[in-house]
PDB file of N, CA and C in Angstrom:
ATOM      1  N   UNK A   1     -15.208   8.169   6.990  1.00  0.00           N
ATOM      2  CA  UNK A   1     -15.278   8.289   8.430  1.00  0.00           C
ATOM      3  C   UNK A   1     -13.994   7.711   9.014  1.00  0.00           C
ATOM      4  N   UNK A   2     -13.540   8.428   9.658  1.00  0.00           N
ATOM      5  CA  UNK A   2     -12.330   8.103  10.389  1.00  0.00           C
ATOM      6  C   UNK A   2     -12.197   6.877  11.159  1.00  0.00           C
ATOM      7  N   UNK A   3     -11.683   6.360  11.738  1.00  0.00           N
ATOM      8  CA  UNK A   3     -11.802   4.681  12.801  1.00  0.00           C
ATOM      9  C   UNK A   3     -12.117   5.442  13.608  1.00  0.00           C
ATOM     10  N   UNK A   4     -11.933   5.981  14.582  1.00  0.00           N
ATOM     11  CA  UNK A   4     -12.275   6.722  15.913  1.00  0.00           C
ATOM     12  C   UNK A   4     -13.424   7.140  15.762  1.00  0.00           C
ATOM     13  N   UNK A   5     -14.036   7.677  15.029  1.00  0.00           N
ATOM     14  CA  UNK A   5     -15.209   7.957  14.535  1.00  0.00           C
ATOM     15  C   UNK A   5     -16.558   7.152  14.439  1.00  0.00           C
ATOM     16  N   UNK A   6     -15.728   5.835  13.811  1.00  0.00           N
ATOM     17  CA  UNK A   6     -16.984   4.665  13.553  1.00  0.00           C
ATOM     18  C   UNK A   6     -16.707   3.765  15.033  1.00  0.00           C
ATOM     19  N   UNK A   7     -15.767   3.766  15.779  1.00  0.00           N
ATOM     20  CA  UNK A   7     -15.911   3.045  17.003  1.00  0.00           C
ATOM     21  C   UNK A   7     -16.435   3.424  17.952  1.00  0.00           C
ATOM     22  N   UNK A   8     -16.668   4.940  18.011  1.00  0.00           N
ATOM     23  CA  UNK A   8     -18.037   5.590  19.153  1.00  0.00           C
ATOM     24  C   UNK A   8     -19.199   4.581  19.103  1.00  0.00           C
ATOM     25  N   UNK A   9     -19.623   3.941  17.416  1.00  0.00           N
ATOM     26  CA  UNK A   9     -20.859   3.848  17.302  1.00  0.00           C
ATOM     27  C   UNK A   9     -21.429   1.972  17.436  1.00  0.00           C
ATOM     28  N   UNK A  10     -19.781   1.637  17.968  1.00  0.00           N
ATOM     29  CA  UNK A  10     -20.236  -0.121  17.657  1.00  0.00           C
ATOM     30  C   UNK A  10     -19.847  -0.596  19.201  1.00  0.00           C
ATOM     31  N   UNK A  11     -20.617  -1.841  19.591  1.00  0.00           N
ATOM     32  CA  UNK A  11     -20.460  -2.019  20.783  1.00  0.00           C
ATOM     33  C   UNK A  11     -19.212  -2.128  21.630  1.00  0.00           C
ATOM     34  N   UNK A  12     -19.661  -2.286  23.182  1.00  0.00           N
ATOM     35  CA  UNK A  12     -18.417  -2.260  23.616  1.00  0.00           C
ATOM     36  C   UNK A  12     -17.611  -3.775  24.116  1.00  0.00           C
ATOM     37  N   UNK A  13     -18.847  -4.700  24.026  1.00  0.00           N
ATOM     38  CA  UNK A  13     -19.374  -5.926  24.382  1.00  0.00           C
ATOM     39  C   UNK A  13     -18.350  -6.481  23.233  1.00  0.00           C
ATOM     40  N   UNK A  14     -16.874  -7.371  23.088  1.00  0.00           N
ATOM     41  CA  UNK A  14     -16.953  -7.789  21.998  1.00  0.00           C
ATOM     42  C   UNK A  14     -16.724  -9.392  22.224  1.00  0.00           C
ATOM     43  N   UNK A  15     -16.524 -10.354  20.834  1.00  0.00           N
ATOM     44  CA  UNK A  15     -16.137 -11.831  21.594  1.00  0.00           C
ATOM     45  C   UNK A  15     -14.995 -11.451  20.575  1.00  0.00           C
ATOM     46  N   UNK A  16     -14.362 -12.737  21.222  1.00  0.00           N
ATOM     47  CA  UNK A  16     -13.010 -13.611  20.532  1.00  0.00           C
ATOM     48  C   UNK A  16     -13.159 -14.022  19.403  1.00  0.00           C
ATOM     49  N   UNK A  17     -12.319 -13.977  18.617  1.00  0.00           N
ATOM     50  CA  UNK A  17     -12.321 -15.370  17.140  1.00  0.00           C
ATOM     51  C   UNK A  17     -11.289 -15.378  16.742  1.00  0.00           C
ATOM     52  N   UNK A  18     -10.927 -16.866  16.463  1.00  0.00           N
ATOM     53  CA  UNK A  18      -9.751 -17.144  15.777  1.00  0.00           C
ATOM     54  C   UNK A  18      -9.859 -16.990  14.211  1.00  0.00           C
ATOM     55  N   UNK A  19      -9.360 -16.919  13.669  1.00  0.00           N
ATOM     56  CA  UNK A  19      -9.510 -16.865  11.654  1.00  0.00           C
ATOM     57  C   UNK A  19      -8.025 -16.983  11.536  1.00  0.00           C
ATOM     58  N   UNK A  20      -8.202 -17.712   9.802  1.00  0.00           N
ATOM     59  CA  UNK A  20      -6.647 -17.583   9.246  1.00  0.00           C
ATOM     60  C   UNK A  20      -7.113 -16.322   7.979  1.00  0.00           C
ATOM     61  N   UNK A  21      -5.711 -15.958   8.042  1.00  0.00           N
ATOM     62  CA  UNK A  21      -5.976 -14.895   6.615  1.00  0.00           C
ATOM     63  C   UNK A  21      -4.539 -15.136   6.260  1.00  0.00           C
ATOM     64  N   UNK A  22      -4.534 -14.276   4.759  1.00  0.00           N
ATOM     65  CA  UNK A  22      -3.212 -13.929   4.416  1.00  0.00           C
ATOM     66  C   UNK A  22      -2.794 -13.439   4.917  1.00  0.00           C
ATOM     67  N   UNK A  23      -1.166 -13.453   5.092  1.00  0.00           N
ATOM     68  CA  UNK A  23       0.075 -12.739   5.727  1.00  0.00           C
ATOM     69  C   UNK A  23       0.241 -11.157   5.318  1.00  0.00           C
ATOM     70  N   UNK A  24      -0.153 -11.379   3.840  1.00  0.00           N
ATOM     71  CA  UNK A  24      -0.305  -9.635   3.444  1.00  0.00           C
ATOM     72  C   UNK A  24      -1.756  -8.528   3.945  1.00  0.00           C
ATOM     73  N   UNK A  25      -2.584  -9.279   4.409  1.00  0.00           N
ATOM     74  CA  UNK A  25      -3.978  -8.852   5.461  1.00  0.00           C
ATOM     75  C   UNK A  25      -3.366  -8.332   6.478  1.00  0.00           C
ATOM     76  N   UNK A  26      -2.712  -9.171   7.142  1.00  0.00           N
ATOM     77  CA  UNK A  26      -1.943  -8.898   8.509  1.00  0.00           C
ATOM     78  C   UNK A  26      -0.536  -7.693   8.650  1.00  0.00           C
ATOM     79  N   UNK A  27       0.073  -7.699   7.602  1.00  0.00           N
ATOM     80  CA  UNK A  27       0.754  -6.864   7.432  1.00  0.00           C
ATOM     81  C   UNK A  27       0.236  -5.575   7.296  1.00  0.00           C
ATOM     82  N   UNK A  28      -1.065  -5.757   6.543  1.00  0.00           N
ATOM     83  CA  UNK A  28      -1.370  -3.788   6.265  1.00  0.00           C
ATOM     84  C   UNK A  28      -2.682  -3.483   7.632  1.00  0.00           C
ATOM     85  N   UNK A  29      -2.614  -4.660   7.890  1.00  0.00           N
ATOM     86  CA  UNK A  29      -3.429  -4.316   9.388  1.00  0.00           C
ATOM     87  C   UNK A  29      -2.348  -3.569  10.398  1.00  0.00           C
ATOM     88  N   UNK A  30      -1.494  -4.440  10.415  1.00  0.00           N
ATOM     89  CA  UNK A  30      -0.023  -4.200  11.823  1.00  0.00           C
ATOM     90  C   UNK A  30       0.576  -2.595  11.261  1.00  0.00           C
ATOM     91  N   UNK A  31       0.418  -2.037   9.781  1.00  0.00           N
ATOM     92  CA  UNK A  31       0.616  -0.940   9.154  1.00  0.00           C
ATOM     93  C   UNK A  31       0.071  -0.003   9.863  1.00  0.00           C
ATOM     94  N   UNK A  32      -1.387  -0.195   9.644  1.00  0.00           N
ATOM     95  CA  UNK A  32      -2.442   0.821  10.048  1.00  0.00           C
ATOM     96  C   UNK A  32      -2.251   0.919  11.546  1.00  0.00           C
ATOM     97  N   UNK A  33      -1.510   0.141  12.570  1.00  0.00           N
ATOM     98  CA  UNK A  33      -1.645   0.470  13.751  1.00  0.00           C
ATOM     99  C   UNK A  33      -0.243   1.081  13.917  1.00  0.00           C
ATOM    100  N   UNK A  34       0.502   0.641  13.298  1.00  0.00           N
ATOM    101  CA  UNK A  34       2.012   1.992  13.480  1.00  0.00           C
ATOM    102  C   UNK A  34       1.962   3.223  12.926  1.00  0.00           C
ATOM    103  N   UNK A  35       1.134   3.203  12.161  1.00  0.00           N
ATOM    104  CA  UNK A  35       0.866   4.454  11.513  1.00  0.00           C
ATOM    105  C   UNK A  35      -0.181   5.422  12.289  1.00  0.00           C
ATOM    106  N   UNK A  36      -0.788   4.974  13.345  1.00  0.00           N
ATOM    107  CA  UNK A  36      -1.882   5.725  13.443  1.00  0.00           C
ATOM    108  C   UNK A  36      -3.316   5.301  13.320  1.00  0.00           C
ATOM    109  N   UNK A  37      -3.091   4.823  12.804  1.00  0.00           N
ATOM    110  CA  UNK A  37      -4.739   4.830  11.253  1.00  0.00           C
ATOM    111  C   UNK A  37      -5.782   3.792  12.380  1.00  0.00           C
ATOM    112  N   UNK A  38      -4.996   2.650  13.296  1.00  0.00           N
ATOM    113  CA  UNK A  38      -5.785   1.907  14.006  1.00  0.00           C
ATOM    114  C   UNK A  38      -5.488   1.865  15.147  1.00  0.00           C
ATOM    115  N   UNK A  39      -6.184   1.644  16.299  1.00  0.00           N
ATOM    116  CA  UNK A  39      -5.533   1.210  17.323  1.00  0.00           C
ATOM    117  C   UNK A  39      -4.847   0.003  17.872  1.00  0.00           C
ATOM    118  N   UNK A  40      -5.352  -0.954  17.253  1.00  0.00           N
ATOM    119  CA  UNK A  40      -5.176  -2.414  17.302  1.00  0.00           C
ATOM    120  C   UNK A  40      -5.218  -3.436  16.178  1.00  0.00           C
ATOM    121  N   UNK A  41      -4.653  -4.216  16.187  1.00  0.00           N
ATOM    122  CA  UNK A  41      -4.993  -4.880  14.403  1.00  0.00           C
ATOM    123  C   UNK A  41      -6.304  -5.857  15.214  1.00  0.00           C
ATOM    124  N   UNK A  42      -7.043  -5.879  16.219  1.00  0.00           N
ATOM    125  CA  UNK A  42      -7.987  -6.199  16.431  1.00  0.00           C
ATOM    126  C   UNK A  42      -9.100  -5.498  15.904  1.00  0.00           C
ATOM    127  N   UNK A  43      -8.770  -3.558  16.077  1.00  0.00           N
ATOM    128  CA  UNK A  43      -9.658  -2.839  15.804  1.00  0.00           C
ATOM    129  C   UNK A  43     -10.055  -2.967  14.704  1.00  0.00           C
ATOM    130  N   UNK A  44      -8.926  -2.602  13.996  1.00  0.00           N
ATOM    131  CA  UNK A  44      -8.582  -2.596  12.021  1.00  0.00           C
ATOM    132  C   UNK A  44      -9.476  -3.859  11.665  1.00  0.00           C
ATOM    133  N   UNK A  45      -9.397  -5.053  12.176  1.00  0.00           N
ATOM    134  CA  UNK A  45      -9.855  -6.012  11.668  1.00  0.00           C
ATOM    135  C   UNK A  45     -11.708  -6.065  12.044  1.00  0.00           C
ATOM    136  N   UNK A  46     -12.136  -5.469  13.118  1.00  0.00           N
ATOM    137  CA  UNK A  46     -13.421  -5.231  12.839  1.00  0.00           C
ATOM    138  C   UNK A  46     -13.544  -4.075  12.221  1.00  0.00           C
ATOM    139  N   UNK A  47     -12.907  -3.287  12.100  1.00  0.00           N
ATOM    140  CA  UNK A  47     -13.368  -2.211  10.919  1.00  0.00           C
ATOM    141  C   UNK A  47     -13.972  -2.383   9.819  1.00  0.00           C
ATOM    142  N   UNK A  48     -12.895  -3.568   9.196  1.00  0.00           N
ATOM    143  CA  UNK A  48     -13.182  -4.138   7.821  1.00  0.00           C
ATOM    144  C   UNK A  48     -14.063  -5.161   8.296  1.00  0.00           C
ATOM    145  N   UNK A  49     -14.756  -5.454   9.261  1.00  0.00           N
ATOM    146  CA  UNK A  49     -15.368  -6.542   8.930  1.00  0.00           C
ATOM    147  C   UNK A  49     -17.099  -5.626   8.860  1.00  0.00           C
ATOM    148  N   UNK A  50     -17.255  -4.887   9.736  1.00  0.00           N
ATOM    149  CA  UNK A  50     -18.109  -3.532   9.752  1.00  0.00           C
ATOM    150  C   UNK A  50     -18.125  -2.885   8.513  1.00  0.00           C
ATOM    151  N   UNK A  51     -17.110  -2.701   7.732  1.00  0.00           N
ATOM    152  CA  UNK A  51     -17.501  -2.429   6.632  1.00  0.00           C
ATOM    153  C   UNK A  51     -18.115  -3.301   5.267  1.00  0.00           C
ATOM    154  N   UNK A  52     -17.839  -4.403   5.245  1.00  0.00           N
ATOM    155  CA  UNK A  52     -17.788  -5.339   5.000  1.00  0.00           C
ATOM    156  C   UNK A  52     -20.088  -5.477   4.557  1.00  0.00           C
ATOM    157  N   UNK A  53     -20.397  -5.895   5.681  1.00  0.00           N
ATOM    158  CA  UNK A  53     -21.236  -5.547   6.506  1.00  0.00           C
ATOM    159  C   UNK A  53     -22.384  -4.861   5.895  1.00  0.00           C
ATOM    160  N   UNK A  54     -21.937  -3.250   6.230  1.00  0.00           N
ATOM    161  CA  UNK A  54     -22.437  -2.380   5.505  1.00  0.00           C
ATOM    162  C   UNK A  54     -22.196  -2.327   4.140  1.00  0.00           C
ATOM    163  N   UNK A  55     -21.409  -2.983   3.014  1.00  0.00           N
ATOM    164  CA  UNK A  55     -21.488  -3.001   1.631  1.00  0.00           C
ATOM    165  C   UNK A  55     -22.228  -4.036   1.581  1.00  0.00           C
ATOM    166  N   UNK A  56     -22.328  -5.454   1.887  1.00  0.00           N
ATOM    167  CA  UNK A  56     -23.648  -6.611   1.589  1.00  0.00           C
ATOM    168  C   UNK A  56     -24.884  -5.749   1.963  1.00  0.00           C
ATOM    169  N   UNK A  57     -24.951  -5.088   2.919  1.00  0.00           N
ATOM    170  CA  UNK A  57     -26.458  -4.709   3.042  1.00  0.00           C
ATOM    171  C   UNK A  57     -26.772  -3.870   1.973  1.00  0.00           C
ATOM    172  N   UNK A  58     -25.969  -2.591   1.584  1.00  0.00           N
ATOM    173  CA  UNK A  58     -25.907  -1.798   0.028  1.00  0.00           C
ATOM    174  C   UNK A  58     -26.369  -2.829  -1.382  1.00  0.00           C
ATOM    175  N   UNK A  59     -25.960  -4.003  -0.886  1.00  0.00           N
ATOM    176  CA  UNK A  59     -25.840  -4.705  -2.396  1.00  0.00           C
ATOM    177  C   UNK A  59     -27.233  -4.817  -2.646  1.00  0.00           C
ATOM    178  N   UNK A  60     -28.092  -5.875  -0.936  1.00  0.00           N
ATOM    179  CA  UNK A  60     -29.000  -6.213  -0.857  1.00  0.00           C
ATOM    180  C   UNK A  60     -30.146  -4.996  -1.154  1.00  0.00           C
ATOM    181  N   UNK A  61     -30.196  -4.078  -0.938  1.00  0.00           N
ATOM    182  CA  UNK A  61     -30.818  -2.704  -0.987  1.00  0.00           C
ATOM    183  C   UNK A  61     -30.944  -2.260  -2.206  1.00  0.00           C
ATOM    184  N   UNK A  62     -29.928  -2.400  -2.908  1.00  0.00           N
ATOM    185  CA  UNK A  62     -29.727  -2.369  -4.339  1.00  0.00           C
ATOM    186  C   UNK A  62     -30.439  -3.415  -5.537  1.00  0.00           C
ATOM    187  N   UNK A  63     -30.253  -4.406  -4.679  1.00  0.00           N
ATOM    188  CA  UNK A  63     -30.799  -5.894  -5.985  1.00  0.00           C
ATOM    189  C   UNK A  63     -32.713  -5.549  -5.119  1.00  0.00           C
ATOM    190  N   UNK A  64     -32.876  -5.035  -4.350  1.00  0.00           N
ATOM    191  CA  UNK A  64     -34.479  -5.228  -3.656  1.00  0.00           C
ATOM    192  C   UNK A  64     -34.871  -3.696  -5.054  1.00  0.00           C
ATOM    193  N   UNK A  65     -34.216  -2.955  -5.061  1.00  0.00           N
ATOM    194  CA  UNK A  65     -34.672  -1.379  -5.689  1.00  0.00           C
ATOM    195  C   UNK A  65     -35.155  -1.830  -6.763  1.00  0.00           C
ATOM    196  N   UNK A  66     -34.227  -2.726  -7.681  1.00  0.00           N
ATOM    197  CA  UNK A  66     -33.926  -3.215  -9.190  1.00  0.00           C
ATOM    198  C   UNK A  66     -34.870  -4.432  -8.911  1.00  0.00           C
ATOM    199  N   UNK A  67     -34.921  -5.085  -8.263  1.00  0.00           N
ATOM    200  CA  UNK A  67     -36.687  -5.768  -8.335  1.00  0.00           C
ATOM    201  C   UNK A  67     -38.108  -4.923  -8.081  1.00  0.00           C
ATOM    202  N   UNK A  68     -38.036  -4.226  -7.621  1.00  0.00           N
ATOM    203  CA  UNK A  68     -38.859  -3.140  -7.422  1.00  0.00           C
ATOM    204  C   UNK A  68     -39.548  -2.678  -8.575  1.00  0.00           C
ATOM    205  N   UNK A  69     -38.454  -2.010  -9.283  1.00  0.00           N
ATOM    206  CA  UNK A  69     -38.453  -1.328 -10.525  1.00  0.00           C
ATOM    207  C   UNK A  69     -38.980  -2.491 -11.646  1.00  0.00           C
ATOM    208  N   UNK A  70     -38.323  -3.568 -11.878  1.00  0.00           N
ATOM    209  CA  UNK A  70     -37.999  -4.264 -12.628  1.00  0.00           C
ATOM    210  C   UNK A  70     -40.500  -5.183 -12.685  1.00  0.00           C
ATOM    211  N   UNK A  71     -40.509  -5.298 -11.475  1.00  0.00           N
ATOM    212  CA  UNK A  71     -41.697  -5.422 -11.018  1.00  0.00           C
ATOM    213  C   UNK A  71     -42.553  -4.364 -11.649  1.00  0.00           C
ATOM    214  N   UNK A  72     -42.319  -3.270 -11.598  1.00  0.00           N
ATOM    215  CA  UNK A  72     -43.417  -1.950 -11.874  1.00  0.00           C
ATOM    216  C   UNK A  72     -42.856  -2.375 -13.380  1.00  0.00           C
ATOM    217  N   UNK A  73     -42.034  -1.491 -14.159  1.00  0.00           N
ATOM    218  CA  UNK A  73     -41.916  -1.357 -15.397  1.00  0.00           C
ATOM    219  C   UNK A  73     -41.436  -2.365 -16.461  1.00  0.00           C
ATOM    220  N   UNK A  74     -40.987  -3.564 -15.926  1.00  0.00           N
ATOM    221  CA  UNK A  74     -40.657  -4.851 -16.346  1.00  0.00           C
ATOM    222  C   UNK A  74     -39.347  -4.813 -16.606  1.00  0.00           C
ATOM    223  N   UNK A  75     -38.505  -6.294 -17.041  1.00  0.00           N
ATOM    224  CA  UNK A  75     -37.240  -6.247 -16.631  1.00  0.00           C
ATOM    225  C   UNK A  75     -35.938  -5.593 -17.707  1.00  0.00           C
ATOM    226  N   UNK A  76     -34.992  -4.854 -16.789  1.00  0.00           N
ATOM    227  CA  UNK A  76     -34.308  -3.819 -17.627  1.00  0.00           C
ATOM    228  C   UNK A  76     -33.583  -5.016 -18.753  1.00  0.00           C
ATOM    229  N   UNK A  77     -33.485  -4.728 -20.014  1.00  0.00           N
ATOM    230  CA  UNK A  77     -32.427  -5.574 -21.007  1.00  0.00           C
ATOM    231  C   UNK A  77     -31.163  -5.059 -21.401  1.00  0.00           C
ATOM    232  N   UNK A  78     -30.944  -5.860 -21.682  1.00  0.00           N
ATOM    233  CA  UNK A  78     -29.101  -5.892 -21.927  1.00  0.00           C
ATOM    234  C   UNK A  78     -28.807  -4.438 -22.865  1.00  0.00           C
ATOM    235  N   UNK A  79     -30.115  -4.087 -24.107  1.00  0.00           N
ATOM    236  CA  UNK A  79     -29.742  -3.181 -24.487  1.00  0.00           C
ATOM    237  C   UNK A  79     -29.781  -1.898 -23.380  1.00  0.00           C
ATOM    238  N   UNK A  80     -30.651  -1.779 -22.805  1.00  0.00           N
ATOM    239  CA  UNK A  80     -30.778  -1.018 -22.163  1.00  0.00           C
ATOM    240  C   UNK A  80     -29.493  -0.270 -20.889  1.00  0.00           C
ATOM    241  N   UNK A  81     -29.112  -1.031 -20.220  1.00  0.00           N
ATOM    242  CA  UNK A  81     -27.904  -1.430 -19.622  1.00  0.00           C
ATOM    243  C   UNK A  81     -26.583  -0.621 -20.795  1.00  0.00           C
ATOM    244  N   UNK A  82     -27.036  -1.430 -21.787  1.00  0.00           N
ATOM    245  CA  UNK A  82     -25.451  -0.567 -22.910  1.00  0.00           C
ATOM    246  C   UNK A  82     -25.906   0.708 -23.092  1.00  0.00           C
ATOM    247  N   UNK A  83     -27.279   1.380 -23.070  1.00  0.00           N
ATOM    248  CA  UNK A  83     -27.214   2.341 -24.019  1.00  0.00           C
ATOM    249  C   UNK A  83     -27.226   3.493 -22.840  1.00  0.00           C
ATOM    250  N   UNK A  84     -27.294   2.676 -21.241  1.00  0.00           N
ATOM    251  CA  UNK A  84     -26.743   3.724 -20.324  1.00  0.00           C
ATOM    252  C   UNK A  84     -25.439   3.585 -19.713  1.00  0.00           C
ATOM    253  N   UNK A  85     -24.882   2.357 -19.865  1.00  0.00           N
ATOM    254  CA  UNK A  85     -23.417   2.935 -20.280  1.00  0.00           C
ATOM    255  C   UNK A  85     -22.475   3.527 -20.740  1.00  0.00           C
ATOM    256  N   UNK A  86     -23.047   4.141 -22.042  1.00  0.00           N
ATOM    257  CA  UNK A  86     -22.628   4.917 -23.021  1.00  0.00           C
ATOM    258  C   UNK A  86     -23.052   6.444 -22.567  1.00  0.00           C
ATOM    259  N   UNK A  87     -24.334   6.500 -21.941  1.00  0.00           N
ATOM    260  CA  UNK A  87     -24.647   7.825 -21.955  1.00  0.00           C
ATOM    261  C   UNK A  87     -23.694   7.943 -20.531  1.00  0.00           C
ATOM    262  N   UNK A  88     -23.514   7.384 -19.514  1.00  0.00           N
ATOM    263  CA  UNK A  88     -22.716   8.015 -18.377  1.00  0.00           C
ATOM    264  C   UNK A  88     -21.736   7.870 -19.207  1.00  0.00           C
ATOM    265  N   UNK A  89     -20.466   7.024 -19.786  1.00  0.00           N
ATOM    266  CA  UNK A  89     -19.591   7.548 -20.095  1.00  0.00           C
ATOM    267  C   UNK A  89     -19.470   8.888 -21.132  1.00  0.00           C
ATOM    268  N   UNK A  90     -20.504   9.346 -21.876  1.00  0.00           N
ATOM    269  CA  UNK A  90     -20.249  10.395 -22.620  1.00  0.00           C
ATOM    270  C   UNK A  90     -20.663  11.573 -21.679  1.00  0.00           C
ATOM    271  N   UNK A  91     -21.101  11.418 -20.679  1.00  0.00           N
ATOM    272  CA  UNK A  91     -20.998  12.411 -19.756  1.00  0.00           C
ATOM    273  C   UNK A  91     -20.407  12.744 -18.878  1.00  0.00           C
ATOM    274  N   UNK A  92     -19.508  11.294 -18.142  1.00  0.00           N
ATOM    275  CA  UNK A  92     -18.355  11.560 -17.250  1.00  0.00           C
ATOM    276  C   UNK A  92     -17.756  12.571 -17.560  1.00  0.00           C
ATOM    277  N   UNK A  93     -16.973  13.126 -16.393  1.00  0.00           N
ATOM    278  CA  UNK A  93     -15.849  14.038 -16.299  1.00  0.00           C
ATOM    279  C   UNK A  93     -14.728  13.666 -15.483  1.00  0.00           C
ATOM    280  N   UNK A  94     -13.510  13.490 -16.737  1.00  0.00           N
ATOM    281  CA  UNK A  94     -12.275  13.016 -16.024  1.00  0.00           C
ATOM    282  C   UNK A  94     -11.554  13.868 -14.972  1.00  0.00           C
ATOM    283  N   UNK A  95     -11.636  13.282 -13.647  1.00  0.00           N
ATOM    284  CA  UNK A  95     -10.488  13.972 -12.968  1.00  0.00           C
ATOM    285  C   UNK A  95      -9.381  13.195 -12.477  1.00  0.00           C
ATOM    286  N   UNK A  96      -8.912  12.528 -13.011  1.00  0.00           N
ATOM    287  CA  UNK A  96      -7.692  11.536 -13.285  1.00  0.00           C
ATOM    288  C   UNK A  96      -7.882  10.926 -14.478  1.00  0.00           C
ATOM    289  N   UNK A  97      -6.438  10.859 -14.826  1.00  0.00           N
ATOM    290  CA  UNK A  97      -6.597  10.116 -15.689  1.00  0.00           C
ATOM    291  C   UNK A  97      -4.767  10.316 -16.969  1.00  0.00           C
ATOM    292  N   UNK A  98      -4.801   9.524 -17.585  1.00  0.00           N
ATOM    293  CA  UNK A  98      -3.253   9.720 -18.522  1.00  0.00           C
ATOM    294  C   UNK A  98      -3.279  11.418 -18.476  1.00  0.00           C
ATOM    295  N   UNK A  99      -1.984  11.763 -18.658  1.00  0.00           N
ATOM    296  CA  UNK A  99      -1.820  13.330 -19.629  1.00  0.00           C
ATOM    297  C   UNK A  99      -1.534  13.108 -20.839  1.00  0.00           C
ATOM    298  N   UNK A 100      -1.990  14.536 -21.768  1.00  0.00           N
ATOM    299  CA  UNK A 100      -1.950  14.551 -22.831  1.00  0.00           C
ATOM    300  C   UNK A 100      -0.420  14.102 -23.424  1.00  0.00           C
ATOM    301  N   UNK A 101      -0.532  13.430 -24.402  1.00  0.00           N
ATOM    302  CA  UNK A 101       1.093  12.856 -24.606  1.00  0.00           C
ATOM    303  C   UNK A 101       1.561  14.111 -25.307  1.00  0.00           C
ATOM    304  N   UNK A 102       3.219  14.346 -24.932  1.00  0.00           N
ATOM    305  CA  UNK A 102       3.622  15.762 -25.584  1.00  0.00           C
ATOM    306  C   UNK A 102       4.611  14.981 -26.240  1.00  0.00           C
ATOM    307  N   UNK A 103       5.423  16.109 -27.029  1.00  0.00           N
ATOM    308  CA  UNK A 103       5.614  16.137 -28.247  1.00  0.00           C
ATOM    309  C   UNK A 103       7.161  15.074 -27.465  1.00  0.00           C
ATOM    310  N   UNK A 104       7.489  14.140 -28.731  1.00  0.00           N
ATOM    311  CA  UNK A 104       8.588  13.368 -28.221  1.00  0.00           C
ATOM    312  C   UNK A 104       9.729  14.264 -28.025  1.00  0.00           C
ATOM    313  N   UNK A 105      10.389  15.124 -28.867  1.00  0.00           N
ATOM    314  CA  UNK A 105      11.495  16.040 -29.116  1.00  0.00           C
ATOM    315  C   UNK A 105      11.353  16.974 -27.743  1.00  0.00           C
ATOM    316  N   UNK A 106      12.205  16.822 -26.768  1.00  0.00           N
ATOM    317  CA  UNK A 106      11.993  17.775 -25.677  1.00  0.00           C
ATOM    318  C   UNK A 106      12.900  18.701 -26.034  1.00  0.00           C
ATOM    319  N   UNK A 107      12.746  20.174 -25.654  1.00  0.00           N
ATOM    320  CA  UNK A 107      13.311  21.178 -25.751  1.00  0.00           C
ATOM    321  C   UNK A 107      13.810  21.680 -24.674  1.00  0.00           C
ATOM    322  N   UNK A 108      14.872  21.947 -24.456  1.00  0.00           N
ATOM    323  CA  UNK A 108      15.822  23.208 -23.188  1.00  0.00           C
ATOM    324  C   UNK A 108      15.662  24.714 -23.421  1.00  0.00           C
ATOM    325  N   UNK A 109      15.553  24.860 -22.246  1.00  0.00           N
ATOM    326  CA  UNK A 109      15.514  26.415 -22.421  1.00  0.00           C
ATOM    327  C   UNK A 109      16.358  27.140 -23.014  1.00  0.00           C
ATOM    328  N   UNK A 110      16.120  28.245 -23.547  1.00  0.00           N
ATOM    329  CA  UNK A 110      17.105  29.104 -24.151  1.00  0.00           C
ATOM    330  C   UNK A 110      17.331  28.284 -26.115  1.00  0.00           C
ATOM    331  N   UNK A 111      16.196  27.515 -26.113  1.00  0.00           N
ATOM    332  CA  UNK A 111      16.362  26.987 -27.481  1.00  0.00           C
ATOM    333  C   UNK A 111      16.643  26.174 -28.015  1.00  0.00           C
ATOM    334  N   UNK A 112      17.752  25.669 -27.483  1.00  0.00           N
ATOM    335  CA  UNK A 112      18.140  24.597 -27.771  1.00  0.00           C
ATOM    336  C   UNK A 112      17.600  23.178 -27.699  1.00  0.00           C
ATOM    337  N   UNK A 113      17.669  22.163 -28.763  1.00  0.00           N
ATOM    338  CA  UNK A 113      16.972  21.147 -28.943  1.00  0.00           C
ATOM    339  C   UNK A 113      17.820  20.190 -28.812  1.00  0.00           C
TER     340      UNK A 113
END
């Protein structure tokens, strides 16, 4: 979702706060507002804090599911955990990733090596 997008949806009411952060925080904040990407490194900075936000609540949603489950069918074990690690990775599909290494000896056109 775009910033313009997610700021339709958050109040208009805001307060003040002071915070320290890193200098490199502040830099790709002051980025995003020359570039476009923010309007304000005020904005940028509740963006991320809104997002922020919404990933703890994901987590929480997540660890409530896995008690859930863990409650009904009892608790998942370590093997279990590996032996579906293995099955998503033997089923992934790379779409990034190294290229095939080619042959060291590069060739020029017309033949020559």
């Amino acid at each position: 979702m775009s910033y313009r997008g997610y700021h339709r949806g958050m109040s208009t009411r805001k307060e003040r706060l002071t915070v320290t952060v890193d200098p490199a925080f502040i830099e790709a904040g002051n980025d995003a507002v020359s570039e476009g990407r923010a309007e304000s490194l005020s904005a940028w900075v509740n963006a991320a804090l809104a997002e922020r936000v919404a990933r703890e609540r994901r987590l929480v949603a997540l660890a409530e599911a896995v008690s859930a489950y863990e409650e009904r069918f009892g608790v998942i074990s370590a093997q279990e955990l590996a032996d579906q690690a293995r099955a998503d990775r033997e089923s992934a599909v790379v779409v990034r990733g190294n290229k095939p290494k080619s042959n060291s000896r590069k060739t020029r056109r017309g033949g020559a090596t």
